[in-house]
PDB file of N, CA and C in Angstrom:
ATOM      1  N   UNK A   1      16.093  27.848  13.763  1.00  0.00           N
ATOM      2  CA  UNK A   1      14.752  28.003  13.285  1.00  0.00           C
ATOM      3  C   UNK A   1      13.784  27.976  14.467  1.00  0.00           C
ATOM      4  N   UNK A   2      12.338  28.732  14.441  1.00  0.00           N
ATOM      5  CA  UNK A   2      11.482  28.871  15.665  1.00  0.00           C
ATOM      6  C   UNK A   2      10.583  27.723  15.611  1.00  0.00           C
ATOM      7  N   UNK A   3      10.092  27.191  16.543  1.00  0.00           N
ATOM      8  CA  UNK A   3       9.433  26.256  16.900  1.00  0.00           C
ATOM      9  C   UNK A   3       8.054  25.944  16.112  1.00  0.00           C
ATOM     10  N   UNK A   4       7.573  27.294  15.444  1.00  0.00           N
ATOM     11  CA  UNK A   4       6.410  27.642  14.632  1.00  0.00           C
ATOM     12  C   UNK A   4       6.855  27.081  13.148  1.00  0.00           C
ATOM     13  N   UNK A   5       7.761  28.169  12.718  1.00  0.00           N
ATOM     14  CA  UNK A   5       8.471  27.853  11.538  1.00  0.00           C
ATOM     15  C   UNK A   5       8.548  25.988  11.429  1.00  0.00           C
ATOM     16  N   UNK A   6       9.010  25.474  11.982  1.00  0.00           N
ATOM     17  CA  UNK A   6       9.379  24.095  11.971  1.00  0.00           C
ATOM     18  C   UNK A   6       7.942  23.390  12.064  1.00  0.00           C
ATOM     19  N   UNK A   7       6.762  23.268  12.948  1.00  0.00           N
ATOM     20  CA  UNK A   7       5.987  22.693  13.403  1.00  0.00           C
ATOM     21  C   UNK A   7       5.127  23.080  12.014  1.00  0.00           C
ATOM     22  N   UNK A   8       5.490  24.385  10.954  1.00  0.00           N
ATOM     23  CA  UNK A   8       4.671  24.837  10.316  1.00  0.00           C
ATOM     24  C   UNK A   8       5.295  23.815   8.662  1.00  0.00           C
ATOM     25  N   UNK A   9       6.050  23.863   8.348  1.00  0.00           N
ATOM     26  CA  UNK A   9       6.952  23.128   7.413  1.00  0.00           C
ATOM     27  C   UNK A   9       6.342  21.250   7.685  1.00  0.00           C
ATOM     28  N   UNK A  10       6.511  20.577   8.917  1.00  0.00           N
ATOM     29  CA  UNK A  10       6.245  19.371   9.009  1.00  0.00           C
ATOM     30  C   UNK A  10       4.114  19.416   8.580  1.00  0.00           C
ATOM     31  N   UNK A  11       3.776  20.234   8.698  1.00  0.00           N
ATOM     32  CA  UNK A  11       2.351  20.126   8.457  1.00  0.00           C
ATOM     33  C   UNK A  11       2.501  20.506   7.080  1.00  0.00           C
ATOM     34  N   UNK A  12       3.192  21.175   6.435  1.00  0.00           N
ATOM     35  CA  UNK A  12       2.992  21.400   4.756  1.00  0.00           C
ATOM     36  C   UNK A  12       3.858  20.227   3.999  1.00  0.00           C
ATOM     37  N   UNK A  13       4.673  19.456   4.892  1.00  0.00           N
ATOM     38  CA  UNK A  13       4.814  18.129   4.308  1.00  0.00           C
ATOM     39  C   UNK A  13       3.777  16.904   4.616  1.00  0.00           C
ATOM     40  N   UNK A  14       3.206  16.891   5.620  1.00  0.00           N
ATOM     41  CA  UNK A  14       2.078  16.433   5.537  1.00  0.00           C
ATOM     42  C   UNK A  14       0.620  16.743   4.754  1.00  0.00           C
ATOM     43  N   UNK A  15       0.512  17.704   4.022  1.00  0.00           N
ATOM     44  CA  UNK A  15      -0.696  18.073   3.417  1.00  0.00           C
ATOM     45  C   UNK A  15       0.248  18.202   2.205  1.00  0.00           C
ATOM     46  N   UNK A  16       1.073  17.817   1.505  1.00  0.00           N
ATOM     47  CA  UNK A  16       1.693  17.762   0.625  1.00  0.00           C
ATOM     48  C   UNK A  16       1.234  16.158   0.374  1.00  0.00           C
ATOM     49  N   UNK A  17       2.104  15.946   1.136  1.00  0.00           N
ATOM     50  CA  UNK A  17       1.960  13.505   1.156  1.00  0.00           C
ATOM     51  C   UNK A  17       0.266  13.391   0.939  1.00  0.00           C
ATOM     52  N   UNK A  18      -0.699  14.100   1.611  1.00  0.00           N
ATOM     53  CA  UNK A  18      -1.998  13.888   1.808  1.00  0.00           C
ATOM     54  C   UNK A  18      -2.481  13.858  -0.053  1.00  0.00           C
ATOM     55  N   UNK A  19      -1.869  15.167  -0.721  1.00  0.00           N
ATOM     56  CA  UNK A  19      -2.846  15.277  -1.600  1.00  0.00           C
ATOM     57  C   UNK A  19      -2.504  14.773  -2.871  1.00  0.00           C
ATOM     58  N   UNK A  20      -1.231  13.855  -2.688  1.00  0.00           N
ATOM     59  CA  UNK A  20      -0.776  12.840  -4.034  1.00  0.00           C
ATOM     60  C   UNK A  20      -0.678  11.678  -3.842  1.00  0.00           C
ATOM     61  N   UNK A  21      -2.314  11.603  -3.070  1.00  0.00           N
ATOM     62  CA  UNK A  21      -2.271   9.899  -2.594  1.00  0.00           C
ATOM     63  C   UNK A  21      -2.501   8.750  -3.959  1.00  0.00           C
ATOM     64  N   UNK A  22      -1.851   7.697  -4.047  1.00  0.00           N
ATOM     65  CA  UNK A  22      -2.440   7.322  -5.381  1.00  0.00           C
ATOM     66  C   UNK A  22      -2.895   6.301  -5.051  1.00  0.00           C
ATOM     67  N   UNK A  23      -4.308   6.269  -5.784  1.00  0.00           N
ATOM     68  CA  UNK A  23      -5.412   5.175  -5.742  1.00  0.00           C
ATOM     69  C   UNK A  23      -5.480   4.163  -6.934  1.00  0.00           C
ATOM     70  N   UNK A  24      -5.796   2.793  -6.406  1.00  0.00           N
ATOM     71  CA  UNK A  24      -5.915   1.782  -7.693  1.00  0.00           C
ATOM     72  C   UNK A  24      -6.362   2.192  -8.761  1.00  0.00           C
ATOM     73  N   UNK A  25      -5.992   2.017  -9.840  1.00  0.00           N
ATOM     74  CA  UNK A  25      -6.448   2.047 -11.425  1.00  0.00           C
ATOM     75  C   UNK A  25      -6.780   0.921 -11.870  1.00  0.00           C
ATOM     76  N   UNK A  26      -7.767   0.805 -12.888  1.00  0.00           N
ATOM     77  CA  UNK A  26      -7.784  -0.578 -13.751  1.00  0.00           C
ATOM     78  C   UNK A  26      -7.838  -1.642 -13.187  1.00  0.00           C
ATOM     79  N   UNK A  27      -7.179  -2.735 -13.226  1.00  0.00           N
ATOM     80  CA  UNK A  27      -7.157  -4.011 -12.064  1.00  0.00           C
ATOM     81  C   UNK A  27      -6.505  -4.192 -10.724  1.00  0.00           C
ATOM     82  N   UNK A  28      -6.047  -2.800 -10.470  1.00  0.00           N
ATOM     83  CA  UNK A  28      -5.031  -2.582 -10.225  1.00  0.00           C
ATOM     84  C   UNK A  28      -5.852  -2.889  -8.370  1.00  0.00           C
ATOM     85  N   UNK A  29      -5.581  -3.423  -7.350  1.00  0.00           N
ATOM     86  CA  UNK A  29      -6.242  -3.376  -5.874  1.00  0.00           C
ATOM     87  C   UNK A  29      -5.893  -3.287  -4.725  1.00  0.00           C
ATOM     88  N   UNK A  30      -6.100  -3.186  -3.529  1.00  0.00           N
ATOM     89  CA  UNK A  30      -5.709  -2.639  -2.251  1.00  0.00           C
ATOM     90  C   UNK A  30      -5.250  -3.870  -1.865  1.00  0.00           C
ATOM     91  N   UNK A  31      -4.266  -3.749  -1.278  1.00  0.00           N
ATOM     92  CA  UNK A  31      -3.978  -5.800  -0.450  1.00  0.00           C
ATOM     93  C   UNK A  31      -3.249  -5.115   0.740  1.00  0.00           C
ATOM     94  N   UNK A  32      -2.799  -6.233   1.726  1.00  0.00           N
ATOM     95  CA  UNK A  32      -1.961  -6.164   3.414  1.00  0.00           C
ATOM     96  C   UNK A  32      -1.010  -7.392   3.119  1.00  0.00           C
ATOM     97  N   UNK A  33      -0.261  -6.715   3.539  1.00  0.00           N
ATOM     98  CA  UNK A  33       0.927  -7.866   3.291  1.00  0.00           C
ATOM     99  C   UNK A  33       0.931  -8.941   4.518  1.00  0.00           C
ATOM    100  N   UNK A  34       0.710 -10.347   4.337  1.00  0.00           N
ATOM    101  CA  UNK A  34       0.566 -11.511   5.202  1.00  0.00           C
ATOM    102  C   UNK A  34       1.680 -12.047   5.913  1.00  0.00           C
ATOM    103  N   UNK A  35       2.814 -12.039   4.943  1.00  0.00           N
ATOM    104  CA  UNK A  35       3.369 -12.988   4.876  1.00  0.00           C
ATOM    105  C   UNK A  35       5.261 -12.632   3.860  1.00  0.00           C
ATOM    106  N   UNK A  36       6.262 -12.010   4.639  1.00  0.00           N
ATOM    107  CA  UNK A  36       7.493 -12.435   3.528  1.00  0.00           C
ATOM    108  C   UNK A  36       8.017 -13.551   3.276  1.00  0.00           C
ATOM    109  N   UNK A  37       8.223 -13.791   2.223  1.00  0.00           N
ATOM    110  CA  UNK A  37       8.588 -15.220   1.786  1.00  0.00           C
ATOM    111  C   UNK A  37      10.138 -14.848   1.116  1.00  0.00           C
ATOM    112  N   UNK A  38      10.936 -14.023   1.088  1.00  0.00           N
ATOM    113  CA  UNK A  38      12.127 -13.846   0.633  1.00  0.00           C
ATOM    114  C   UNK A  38      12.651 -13.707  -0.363  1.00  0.00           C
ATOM    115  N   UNK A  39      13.665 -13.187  -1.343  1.00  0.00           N
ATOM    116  CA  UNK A  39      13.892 -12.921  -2.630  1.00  0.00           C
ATOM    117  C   UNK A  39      12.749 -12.161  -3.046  1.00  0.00           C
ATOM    118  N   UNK A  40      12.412 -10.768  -2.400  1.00  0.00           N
ATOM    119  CA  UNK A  40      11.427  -9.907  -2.862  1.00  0.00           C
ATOM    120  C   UNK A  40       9.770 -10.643  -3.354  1.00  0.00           C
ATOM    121  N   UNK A  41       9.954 -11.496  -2.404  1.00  0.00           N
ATOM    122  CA  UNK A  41       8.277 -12.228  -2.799  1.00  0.00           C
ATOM    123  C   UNK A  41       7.854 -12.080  -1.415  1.00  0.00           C
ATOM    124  N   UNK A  42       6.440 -11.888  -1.371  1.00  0.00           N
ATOM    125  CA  UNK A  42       5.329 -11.857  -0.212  1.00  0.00           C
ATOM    126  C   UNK A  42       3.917 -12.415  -0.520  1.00  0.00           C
ATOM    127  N   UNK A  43       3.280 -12.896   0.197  1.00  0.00           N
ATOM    128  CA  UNK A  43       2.181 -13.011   0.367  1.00  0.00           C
ATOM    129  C   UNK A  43       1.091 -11.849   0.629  1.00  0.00           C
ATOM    130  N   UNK A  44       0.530 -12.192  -0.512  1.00  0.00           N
ATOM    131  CA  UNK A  44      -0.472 -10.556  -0.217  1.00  0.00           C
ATOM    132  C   UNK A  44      -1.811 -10.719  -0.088  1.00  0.00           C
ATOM    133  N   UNK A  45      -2.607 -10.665   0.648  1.00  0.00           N
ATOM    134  CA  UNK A  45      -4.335 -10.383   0.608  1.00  0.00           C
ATOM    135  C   UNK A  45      -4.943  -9.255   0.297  1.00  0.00           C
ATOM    136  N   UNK A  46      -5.415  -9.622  -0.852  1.00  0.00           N
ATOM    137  CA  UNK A  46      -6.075  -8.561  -1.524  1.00  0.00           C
ATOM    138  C   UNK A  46      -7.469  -8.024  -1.054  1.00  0.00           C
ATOM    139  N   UNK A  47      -7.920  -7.283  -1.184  1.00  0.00           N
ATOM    140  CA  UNK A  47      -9.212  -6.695  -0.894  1.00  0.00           C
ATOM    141  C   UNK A  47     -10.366  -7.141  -1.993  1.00  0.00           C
ATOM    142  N   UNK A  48      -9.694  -8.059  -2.953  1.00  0.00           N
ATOM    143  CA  UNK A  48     -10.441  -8.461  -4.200  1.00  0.00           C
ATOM    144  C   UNK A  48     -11.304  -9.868  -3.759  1.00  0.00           C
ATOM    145  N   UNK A  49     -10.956 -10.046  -2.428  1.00  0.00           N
ATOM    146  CA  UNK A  49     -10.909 -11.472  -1.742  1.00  0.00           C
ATOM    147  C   UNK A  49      -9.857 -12.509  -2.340  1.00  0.00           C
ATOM    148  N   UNK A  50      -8.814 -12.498  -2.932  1.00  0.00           N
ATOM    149  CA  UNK A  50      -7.956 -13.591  -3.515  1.00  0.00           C
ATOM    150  C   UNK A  50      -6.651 -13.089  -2.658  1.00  0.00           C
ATOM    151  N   UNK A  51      -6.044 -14.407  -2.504  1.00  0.00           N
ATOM    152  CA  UNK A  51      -4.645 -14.174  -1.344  1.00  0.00           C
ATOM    153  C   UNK A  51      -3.319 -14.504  -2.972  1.00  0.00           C
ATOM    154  N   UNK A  52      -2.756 -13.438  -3.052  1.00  0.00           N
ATOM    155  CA  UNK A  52      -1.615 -13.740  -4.466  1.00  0.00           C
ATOM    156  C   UNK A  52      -0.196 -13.685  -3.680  1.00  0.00           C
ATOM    157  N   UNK A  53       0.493 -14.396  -4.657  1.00  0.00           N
ATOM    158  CA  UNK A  53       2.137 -14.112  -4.247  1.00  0.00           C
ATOM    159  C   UNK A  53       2.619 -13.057  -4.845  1.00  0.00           C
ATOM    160  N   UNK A  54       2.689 -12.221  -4.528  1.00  0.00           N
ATOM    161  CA  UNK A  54       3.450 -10.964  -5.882  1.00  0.00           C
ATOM    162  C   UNK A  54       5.067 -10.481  -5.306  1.00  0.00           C
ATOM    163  N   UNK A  55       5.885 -10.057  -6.285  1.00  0.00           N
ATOM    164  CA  UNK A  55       7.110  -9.459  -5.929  1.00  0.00           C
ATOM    165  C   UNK A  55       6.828  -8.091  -6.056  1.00  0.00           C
ATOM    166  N   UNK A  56       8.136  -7.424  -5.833  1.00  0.00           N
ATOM    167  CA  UNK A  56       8.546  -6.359  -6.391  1.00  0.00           C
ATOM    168  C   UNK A  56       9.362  -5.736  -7.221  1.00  0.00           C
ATOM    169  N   UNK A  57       8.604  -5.198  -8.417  1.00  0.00           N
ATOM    170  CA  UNK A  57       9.185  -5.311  -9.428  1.00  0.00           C
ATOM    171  C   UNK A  57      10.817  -4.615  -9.438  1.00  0.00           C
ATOM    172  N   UNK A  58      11.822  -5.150 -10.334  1.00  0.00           N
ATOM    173  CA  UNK A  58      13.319  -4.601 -10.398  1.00  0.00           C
ATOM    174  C   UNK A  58      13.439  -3.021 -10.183  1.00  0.00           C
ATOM    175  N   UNK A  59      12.626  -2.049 -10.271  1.00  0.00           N
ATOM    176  CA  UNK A  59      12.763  -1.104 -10.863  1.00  0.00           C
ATOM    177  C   UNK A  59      12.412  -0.340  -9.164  1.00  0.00           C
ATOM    178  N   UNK A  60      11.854  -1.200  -8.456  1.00  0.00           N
ATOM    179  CA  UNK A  60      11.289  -0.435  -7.213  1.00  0.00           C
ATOM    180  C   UNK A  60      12.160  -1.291  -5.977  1.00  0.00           C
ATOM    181  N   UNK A  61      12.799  -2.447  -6.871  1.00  0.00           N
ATOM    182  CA  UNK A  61      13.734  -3.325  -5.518  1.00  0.00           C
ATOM    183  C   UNK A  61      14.634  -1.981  -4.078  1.00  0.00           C
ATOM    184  N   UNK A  62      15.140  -1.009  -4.822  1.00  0.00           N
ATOM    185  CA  UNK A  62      15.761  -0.190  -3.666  1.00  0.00           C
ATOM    186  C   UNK A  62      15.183   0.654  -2.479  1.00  0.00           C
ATOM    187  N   UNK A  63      13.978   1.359  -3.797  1.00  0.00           N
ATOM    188  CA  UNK A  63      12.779   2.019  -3.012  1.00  0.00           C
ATOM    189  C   UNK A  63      12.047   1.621  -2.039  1.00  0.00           C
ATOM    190  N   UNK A  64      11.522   0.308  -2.901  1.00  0.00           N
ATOM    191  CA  UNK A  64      10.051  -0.206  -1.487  1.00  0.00           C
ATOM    192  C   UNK A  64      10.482  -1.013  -0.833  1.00  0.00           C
ATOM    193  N   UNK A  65      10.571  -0.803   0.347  1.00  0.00           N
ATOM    194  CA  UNK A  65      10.654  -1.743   1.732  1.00  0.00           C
ATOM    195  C   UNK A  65       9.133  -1.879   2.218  1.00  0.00           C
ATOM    196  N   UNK A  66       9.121  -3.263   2.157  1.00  0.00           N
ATOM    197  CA  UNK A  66       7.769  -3.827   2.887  1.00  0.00           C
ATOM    198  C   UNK A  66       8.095  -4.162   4.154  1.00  0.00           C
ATOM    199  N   UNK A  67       6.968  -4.175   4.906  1.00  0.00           N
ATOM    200  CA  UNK A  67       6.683  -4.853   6.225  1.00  0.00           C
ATOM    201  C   UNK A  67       5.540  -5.885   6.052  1.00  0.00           C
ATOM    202  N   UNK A  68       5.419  -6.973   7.162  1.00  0.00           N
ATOM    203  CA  UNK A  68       4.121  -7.705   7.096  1.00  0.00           C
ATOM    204  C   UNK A  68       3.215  -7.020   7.935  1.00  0.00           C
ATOM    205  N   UNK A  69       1.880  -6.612   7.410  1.00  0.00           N
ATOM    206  CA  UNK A  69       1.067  -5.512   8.009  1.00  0.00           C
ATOM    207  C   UNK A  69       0.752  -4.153   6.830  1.00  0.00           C
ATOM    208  N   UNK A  70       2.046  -4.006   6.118  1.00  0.00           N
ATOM    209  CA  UNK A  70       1.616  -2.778   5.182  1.00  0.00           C
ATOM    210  C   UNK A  70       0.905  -2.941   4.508  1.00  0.00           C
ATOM    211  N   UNK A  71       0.093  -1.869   3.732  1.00  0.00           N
ATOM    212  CA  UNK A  71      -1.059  -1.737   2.954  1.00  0.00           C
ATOM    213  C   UNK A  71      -0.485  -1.456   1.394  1.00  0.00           C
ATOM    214  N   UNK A  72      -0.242  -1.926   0.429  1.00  0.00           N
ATOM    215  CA  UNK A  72      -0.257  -1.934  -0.809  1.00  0.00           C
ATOM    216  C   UNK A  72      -1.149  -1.660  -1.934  1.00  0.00           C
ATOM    217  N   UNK A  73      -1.120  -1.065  -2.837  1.00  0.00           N
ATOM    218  CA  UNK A  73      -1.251  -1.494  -4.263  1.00  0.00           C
ATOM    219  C   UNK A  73      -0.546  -2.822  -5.023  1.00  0.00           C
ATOM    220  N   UNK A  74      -1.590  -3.667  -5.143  1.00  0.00           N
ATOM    221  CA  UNK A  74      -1.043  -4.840  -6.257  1.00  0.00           C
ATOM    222  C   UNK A  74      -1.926  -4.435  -7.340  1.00  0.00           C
ATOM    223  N   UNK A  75      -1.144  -5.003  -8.294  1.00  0.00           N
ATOM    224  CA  UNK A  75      -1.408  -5.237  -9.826  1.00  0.00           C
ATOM    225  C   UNK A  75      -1.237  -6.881 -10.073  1.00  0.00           C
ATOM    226  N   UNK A  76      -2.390  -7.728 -10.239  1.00  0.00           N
ATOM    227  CA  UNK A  76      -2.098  -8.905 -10.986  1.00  0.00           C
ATOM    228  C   UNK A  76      -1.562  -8.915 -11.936  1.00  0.00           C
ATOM    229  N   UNK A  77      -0.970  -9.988 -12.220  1.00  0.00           N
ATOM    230  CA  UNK A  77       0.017 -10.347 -13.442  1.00  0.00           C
ATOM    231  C   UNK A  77      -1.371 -10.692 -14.758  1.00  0.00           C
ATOM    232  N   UNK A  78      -1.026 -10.538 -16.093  1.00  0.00           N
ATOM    233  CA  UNK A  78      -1.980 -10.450 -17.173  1.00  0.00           C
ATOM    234  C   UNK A  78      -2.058 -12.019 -16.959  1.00  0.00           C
ATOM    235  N   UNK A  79      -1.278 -12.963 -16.743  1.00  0.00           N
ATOM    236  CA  UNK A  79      -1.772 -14.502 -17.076  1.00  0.00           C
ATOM    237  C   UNK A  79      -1.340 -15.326 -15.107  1.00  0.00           C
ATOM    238  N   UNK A  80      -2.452 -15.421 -15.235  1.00  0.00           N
ATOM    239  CA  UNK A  80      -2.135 -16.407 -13.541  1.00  0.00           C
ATOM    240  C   UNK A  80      -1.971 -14.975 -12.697  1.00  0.00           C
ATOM    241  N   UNK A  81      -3.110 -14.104 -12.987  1.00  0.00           N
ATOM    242  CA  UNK A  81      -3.945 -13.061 -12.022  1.00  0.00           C
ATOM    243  C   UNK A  81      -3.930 -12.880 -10.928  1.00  0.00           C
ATOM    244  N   UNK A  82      -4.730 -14.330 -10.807  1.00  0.00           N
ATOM    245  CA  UNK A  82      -5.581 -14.725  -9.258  1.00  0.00           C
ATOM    246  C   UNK A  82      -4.792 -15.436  -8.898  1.00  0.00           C
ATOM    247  N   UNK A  83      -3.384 -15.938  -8.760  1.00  0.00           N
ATOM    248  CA  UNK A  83      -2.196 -16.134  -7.818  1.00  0.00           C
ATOM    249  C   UNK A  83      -0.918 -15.169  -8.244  1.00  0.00           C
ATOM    250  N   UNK A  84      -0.463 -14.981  -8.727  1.00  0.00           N
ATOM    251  CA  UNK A  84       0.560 -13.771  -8.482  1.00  0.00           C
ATOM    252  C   UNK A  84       0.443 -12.148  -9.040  1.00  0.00           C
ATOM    253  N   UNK A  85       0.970 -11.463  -8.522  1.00  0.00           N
ATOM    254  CA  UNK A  85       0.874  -9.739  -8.916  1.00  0.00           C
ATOM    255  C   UNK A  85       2.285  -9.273  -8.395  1.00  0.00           C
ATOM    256  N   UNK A  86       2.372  -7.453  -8.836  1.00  0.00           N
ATOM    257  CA  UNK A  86       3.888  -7.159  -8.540  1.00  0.00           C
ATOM    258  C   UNK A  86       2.667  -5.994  -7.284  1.00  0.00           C
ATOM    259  N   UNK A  87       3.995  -5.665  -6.406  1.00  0.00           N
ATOM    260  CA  UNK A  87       3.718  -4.612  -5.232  1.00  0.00           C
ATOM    261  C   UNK A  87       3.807  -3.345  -6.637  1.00  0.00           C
ATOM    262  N   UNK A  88       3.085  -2.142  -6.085  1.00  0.00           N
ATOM    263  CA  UNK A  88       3.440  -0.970  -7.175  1.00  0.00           C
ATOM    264  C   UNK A  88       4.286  -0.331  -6.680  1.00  0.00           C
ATOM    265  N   UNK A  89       2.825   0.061  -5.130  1.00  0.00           N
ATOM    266  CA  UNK A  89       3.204   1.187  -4.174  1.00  0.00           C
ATOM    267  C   UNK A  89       2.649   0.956  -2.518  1.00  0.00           C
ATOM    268  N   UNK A  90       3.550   1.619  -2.065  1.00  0.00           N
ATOM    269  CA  UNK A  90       3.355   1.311  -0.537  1.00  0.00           C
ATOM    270  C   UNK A  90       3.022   2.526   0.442  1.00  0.00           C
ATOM    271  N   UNK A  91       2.246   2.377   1.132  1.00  0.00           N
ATOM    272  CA  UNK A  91       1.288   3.795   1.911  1.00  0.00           C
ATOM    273  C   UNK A  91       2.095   3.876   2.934  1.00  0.00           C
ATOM    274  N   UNK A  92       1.693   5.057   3.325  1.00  0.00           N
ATOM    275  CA  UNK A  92       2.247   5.929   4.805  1.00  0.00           C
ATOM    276  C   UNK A  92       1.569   5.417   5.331  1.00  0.00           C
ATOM    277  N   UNK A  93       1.612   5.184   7.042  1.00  0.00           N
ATOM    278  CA  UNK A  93       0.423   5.869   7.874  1.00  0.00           C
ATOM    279  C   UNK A  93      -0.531   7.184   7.659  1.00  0.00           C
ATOM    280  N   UNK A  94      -0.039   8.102   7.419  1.00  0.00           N
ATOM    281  CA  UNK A  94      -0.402   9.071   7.159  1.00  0.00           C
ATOM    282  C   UNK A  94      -1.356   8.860   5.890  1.00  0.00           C
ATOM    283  N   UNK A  95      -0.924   8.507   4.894  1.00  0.00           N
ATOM    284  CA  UNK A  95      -1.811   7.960   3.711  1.00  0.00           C
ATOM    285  C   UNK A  95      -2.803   7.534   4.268  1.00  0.00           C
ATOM    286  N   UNK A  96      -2.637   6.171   5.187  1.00  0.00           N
ATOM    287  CA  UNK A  96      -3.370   5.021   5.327  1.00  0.00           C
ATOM    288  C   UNK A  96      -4.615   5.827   6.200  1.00  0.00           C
ATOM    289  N   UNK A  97      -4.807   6.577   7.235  1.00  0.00           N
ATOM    290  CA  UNK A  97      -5.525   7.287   8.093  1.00  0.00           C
ATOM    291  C   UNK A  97      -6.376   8.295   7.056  1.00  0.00           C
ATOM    292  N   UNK A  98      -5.958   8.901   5.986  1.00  0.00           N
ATOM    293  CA  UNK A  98      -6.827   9.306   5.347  1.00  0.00           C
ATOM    294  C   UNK A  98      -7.513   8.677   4.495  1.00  0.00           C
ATOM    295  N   UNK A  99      -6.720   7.667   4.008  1.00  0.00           N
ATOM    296  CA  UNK A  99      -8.026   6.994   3.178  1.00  0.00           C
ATOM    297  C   UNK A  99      -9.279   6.299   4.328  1.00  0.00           C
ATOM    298  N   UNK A 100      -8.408   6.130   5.111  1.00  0.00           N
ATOM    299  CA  UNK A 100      -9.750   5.685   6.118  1.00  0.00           C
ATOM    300  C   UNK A 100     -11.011   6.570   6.228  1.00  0.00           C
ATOM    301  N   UNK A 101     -10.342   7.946   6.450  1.00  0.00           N
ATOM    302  CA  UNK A 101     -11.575   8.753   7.126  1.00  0.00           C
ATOM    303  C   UNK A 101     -11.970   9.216   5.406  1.00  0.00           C
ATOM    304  N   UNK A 102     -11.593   9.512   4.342  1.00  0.00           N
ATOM    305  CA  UNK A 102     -12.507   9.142   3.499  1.00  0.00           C
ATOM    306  C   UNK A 102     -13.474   8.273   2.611  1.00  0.00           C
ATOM    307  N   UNK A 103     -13.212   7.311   3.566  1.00  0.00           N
ATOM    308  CA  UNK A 103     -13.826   6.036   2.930  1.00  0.00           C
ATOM    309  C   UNK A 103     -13.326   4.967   2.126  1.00  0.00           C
ATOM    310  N   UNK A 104     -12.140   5.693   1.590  1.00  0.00           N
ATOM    311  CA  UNK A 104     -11.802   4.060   0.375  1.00  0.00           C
ATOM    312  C   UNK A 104     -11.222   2.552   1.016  1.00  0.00           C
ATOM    313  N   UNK A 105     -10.894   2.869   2.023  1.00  0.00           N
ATOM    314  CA  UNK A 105     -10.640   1.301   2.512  1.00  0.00           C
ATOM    315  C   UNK A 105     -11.679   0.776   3.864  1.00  0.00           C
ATOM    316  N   UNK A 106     -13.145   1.002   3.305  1.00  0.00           N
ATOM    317  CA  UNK A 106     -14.015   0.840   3.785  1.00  0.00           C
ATOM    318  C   UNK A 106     -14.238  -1.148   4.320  1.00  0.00           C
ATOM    319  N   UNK A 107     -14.024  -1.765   3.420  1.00  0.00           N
ATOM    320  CA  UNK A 107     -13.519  -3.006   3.022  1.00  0.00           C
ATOM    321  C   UNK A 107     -12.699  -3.647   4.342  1.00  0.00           C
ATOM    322  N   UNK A 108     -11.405  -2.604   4.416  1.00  0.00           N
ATOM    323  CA  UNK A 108     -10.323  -2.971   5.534  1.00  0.00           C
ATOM    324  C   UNK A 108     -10.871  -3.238   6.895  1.00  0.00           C
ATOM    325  N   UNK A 109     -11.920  -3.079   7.315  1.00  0.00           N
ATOM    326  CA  UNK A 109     -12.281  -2.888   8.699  1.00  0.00           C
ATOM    327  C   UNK A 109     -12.654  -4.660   8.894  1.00  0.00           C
ATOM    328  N   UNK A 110     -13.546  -4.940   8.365  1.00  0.00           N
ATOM    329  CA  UNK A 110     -13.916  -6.401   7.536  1.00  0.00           C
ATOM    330  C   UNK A 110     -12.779  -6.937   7.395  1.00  0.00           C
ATOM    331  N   UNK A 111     -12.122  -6.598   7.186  1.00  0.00           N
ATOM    332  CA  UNK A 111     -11.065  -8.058   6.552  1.00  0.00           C
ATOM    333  C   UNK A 111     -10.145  -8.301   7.550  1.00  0.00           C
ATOM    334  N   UNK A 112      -9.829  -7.301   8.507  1.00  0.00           N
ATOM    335  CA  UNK A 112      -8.629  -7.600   9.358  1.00  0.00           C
ATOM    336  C   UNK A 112      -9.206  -8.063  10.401  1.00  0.00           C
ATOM    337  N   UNK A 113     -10.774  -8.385  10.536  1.00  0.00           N
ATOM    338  CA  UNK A 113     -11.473  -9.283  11.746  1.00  0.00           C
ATOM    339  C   UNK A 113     -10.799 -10.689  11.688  1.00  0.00           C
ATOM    340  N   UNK A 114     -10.694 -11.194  10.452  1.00  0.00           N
ATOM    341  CA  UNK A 114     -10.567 -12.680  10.870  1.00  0.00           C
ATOM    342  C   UNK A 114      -9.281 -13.035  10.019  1.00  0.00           C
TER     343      UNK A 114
END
């Protein structure tokens, strides 16, 4: 394959990833992972200002690999909210750089000061 062809394919997978970014719903909020604590539990800081323990739910145990540093979607749990939630979904870089330059993790700049 030519160098074009190829360089041209990795940019239509990138503007592919770009345009099915998925954004919080409902209660649903932006957090950075602090902290693994093991058996699929982490420490998460939310952008809601509340620090929760959330897992990951059975159904995504193979899929999502966290790091401490990644940017998440949490969902609080319906009872005891404001300390635990499940991970949903976990961003690219690539994700993460565009939501920047469009604004939605306006918040993030602020929070990773201190």
């Amino acid at each position: 394959m030519s160098k074009k062809k190829e360089e041209q394919q990795r940019q239509d997978k990138i503007q592919q990833e770009i345009s099915r970014i998925h954004l919080p719903r409902g209660k649903e909020t932006f957090g950075i992972i602090e902290q693994r604590l093991g058996g699929s539990r982490m420490r998460v800081r939310c952008l809601d200002s509340k620090t929760r323990v959330c897992r990951i739910p059975g159904r995504l145990t193979r899929k999502l690999w966290v790091r401490e540093g990644d940017i998440v979607i949490v969902e609080p749990w319906e009872y005891g909210g404001d300390e635990k939630g499940d991970v949903i979904y976990k961003y690219t870089p690539t994700q993460i750089f565009f939501l920047k330059k469009k604004g939605q993790l306006k918040q993030l700049a602020d929070f990773e000061e201190f």
